[in-house]
N, C-alpha and C. Protein backbone atom coordinates (compact mmCIF):
# COMPACT_ATOMS: atom_id res chain seq x y z
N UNK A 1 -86.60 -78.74 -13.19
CA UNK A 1 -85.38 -79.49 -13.02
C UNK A 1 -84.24 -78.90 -13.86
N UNK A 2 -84.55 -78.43 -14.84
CA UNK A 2 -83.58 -77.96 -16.01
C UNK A 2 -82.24 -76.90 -15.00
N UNK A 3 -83.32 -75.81 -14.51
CA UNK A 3 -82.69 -75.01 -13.46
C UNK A 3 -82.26 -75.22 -12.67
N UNK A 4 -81.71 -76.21 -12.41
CA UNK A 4 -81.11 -77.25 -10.89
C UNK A 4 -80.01 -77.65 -12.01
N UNK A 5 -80.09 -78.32 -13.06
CA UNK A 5 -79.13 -78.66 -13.66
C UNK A 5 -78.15 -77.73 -14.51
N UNK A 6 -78.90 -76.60 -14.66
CA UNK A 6 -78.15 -75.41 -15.34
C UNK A 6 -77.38 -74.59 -13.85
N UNK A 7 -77.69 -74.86 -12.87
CA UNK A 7 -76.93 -74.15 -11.62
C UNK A 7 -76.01 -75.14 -11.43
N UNK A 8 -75.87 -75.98 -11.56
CA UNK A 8 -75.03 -76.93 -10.71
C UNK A 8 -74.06 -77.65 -11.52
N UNK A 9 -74.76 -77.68 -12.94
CA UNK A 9 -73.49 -78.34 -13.73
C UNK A 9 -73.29 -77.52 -15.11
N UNK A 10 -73.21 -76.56 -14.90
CA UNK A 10 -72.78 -75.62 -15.97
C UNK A 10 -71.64 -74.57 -15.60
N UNK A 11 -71.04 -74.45 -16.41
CA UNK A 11 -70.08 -73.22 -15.51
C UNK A 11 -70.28 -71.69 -15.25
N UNK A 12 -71.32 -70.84 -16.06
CA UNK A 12 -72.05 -70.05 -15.44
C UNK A 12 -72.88 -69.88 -14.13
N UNK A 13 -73.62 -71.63 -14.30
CA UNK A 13 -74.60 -71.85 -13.24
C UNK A 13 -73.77 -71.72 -11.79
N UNK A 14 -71.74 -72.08 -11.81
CA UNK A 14 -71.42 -72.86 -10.84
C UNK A 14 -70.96 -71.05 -10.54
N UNK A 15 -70.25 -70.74 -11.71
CA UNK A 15 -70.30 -69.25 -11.13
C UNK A 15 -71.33 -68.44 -10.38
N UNK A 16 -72.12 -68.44 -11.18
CA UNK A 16 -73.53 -67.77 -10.44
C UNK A 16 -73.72 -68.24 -8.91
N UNK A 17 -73.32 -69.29 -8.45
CA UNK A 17 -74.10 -69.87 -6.97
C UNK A 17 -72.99 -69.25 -5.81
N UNK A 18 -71.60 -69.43 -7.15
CA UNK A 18 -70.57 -68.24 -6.30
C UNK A 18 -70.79 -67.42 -5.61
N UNK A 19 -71.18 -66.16 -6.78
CA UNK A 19 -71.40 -65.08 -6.27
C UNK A 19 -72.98 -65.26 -5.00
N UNK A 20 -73.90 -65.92 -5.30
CA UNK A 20 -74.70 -65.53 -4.66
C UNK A 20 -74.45 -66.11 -3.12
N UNK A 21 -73.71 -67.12 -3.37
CA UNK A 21 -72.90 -67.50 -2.17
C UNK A 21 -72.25 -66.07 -1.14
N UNK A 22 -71.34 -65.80 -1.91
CA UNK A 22 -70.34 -64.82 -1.24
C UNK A 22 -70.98 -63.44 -0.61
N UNK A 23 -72.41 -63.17 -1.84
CA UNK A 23 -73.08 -62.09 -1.04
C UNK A 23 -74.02 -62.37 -0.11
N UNK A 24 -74.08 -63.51 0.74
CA UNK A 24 -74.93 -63.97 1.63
C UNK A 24 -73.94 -63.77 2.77
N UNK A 25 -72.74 -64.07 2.31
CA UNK A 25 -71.62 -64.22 3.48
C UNK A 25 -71.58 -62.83 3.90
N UNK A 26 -70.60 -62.00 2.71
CA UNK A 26 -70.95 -60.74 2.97
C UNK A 26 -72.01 -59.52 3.75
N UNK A 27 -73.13 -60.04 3.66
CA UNK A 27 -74.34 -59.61 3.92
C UNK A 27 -74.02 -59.77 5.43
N UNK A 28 -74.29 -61.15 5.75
CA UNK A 28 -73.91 -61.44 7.19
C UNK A 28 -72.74 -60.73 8.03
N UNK A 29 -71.92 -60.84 7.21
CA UNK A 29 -71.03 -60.09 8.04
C UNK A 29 -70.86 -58.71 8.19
N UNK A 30 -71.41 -57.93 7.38
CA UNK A 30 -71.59 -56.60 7.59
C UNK A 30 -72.68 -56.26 8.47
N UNK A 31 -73.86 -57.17 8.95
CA UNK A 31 -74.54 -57.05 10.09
C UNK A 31 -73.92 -57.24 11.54
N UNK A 32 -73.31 -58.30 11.23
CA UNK A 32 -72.04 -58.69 12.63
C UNK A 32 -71.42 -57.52 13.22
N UNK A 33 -71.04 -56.95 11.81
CA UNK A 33 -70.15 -55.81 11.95
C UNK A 33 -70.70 -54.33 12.32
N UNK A 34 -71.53 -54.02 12.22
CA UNK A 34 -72.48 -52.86 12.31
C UNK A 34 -72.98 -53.00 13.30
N UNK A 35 -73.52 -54.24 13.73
CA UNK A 35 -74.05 -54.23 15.35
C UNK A 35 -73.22 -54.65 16.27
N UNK A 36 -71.92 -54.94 15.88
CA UNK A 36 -70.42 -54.86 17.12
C UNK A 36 -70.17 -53.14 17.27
N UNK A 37 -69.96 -52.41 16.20
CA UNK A 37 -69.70 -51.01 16.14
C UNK A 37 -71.08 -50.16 16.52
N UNK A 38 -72.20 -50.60 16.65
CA UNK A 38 -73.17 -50.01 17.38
C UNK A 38 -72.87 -50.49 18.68
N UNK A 39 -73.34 -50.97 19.03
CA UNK A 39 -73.39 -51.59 20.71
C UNK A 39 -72.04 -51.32 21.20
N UNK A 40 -70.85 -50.94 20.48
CA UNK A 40 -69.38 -49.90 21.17
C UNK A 40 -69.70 -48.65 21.78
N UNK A 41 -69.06 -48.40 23.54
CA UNK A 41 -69.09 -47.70 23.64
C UNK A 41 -68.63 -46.01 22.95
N UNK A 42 -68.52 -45.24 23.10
CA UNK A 42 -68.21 -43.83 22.22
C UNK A 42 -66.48 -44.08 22.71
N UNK A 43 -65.77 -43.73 21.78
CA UNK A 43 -64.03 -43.58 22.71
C UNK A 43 -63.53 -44.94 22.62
N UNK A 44 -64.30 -45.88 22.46
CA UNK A 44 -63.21 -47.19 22.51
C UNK A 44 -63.00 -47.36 21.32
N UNK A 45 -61.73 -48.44 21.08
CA UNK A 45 -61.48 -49.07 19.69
C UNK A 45 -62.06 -50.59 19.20
């Protein structure tokens, strides 16, 4: 429990969920993105 309370009400913890937040987003979207620019034909934009 300590670790639930050190993530959530601490301000490191709230930072920390930030970042791990943002690189989940990130993550996702660079798959989005890589398999829109794969599956493009050659010559298009």
């Amino acid at each position: 429990m300590k670790l639930f309370q050190d993530l959530f009400l601490t301000d490191y913890g709230s930072l920390s969920l930030i970042v791990i937040l943002f690189m989940l987003v990130m993550a996702a979207w660079f798959v989005w993105f890589f398999m829109r620019k794969m599956n493009q034909k050659p010559g298009s934009k």
